[in-house]
C-alpha atoms as a PDB file:
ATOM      1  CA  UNK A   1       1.545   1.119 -16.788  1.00  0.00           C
ATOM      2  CA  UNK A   2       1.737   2.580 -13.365  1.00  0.00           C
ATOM      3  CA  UNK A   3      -0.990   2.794 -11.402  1.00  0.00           C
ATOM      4  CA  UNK A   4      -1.571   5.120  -7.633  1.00  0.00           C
ATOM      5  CA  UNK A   5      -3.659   5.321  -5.275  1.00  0.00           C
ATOM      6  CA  UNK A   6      -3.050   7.730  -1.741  1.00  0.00           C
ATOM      7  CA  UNK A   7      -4.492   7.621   1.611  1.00  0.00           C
ATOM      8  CA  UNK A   8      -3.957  10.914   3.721  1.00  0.00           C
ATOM      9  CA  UNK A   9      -4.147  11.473   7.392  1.00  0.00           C
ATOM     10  CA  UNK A  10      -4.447   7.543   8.786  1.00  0.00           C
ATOM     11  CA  UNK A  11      -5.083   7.817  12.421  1.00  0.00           C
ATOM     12  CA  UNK A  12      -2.147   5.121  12.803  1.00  0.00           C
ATOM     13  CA  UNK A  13       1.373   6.033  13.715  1.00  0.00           C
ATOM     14  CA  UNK A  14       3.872   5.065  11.099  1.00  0.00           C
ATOM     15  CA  UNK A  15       5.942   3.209  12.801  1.00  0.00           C
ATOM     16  CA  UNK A  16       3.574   0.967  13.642  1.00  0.00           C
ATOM     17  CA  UNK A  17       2.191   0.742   9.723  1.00  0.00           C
ATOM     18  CA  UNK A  18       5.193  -0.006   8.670  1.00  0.00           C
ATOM     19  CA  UNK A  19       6.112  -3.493   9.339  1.00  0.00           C
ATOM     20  CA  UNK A  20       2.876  -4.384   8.193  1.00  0.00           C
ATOM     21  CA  UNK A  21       3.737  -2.863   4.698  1.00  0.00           C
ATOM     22  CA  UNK A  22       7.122  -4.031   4.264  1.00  0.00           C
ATOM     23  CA  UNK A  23       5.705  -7.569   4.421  1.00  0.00           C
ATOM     24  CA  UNK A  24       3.422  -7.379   1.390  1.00  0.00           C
ATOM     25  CA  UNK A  25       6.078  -5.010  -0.825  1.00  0.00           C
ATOM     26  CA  UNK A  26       6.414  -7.239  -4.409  1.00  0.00           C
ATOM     27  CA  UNK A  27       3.098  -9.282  -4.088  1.00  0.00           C
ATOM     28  CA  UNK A  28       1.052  -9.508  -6.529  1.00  0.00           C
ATOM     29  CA  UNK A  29      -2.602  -8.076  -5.205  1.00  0.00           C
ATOM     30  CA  UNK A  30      -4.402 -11.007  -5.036  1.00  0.00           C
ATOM     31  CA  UNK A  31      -1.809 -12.249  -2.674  1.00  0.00           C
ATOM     32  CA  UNK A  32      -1.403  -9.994  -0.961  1.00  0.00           C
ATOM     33  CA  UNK A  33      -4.503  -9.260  -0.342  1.00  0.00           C
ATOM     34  CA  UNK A  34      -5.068 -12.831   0.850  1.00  0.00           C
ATOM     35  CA  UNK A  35      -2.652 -11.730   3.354  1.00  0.00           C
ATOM     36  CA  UNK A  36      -4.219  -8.886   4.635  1.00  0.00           C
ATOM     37  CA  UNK A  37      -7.381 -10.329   5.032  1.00  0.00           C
ATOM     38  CA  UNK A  38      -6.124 -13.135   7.021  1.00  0.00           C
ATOM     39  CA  UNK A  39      -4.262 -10.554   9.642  1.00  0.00           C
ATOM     40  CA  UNK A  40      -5.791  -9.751  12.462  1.00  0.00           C
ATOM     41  CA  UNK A  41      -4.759  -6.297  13.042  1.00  0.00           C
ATOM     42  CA  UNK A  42      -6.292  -3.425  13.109  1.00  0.00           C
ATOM     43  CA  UNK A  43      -3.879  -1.590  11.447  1.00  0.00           C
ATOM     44  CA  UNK A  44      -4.315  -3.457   7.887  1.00  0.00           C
ATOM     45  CA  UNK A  45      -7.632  -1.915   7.562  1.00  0.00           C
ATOM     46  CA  UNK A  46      -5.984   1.657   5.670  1.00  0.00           C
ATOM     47  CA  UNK A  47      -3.919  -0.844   3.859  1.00  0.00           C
ATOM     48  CA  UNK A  48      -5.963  -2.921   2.301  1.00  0.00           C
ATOM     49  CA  UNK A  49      -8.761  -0.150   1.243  1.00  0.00           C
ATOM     50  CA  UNK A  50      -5.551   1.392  -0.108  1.00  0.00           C
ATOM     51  CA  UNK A  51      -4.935  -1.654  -2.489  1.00  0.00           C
ATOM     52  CA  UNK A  52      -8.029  -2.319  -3.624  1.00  0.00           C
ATOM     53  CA  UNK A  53      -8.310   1.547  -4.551  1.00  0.00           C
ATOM     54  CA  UNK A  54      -5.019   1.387  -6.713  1.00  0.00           C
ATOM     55  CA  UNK A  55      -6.623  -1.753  -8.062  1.00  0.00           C
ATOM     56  CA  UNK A  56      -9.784  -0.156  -8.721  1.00  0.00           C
ATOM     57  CA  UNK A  57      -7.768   2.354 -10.437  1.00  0.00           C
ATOM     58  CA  UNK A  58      -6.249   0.611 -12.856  1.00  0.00           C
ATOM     59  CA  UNK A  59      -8.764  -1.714 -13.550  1.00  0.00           C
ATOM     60  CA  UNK A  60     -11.004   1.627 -14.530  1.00  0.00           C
ATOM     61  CA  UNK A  61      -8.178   3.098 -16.483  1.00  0.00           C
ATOM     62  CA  UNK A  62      -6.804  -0.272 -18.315  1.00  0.00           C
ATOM     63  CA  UNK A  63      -9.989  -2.278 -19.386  1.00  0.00           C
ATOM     64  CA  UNK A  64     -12.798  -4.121 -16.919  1.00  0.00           C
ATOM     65  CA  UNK A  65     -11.106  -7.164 -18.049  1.00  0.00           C
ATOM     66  CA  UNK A  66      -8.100  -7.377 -15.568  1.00  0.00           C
ATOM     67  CA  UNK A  67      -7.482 -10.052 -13.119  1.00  0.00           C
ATOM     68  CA  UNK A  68      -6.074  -9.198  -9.378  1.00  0.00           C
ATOM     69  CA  UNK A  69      -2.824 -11.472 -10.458  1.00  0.00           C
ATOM     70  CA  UNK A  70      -2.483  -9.073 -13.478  1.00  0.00           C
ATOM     71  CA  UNK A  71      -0.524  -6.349 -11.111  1.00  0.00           C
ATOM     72  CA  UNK A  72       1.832  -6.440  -8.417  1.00  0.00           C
ATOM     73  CA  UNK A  73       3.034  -3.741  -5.856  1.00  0.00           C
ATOM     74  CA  UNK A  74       5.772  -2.141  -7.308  1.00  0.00           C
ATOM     75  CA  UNK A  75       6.181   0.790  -4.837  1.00  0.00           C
ATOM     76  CA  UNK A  76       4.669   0.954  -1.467  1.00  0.00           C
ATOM     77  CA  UNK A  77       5.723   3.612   1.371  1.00  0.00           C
ATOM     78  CA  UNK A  78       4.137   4.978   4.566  1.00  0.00           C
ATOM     79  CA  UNK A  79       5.167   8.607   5.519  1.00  0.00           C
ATOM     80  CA  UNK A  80       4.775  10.757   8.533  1.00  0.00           C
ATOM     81  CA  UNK A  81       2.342  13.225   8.208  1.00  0.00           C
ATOM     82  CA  UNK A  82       1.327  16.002  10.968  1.00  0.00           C
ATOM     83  CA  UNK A  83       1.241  15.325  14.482  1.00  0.00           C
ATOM     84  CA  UNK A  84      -1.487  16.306  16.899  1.00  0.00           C
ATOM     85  CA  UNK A  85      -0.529  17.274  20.354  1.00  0.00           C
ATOM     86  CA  UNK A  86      -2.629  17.263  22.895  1.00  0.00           C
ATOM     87  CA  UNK A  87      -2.238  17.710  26.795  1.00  0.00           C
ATOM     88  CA  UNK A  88      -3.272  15.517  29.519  1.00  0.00           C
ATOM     89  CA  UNK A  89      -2.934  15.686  33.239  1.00  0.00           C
ATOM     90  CA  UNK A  90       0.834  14.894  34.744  1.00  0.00           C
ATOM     91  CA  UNK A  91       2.077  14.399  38.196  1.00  0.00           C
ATOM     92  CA  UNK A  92       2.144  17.253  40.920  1.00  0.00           C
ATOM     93  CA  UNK A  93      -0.634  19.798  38.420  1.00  0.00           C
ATOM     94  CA  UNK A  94       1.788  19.753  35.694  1.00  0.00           C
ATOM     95  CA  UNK A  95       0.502  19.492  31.926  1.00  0.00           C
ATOM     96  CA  UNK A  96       2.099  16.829  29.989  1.00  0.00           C
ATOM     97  CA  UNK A  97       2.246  16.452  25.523  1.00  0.00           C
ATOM     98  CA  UNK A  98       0.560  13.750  24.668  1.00  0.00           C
ATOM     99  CA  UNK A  99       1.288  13.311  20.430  1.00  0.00           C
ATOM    100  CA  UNK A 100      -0.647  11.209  18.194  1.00  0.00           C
ATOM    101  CA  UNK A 101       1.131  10.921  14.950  1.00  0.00           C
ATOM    102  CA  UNK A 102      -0.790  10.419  11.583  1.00  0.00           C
ATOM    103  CA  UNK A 103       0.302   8.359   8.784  1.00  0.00           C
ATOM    104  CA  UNK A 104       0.293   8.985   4.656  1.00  0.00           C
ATOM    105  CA  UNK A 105       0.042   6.087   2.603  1.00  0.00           C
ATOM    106  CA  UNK A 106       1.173   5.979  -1.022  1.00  0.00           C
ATOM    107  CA  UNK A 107       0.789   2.553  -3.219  1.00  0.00           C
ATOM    108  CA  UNK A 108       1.692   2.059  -6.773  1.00  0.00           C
ATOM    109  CA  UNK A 109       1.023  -0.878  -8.902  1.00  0.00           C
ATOM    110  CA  UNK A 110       2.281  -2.223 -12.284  1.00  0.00           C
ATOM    111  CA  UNK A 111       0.852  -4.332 -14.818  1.00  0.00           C
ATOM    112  CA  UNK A 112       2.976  -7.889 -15.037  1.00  0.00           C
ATOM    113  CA  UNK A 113       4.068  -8.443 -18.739  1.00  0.00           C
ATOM    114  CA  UNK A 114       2.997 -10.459 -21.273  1.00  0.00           C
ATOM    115  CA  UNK A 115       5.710 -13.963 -21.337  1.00  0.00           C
ATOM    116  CA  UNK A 116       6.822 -13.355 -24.913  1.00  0.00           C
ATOM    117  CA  UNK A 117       6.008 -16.096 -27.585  1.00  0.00           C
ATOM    118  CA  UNK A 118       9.168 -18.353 -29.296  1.00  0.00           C
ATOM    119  CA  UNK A 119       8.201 -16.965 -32.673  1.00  0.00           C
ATOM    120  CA  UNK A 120       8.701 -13.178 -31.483  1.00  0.00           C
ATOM    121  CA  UNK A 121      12.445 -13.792 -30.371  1.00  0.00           C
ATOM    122  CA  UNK A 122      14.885 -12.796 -33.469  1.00  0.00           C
ATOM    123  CA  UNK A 123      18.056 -15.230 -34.022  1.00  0.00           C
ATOM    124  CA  UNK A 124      20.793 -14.324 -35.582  1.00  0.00           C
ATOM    125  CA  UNK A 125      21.965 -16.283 -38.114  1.00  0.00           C
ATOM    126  CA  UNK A 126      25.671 -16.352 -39.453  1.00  0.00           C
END
């Protein structure tokens, strides 16, 4: 089962989120997790309250029973969202753009499978 959660508006420019994303794409949350909190950045802050809102989510949906190892990060993708502008003082009285650019983070998780048992495989026999 697929699991979301969003974060809108991040007051981080995307191109700085992400190489910090494309690192943890296919962990499993625990670990990556581990990772994030061992990162000194400020930018894995929006991140990692990300995660552990998509795992909140699918531990609320699922059962109260499931373990951080249970998912992994199937889908993870930072977009651009709006841009502020803003003007600041230039050189000879001239006005120059100053643009902070915002960020929209979307994560989803899936459940790992169940390993199947030996007495569930069927065998042919001829």
């Amino acid at each position: 089962m697929l699991v979301r959660a969003k974060s809108k508006y991040i007051r981080i420019s995307p191109y700085k989120l992400r190489p910090v994303v494309d690192v943890i794409r296919g962990y499993s949350v625990d670990r990556a997790l581990a990772w994030l909190q061992t990162t000194a950045l400020k930018r894995v802050v929006p991140v990692r309250k990300t995660l552990l809102s998509a795992y909140s989510n699918g531990k609320n949906i699922l059962s109260k029973d499931v373990g951080m190892n249970e998912f992994f990060i199937k889908e993870i993708k930072v977009d651009q969202g709006p841009v502020i502008k803003y003007y600041k003082p230039g050189a000879m009285g001239r006005a120059n753009v100053q643009r902070r650019r915002l960020s929209h983070l979307q994560i989803v998780l899936e459940r790992k499978d169940k390993v199947a048992n030996k007495g569930d495989k069927k065998v042919n026999k001829k």
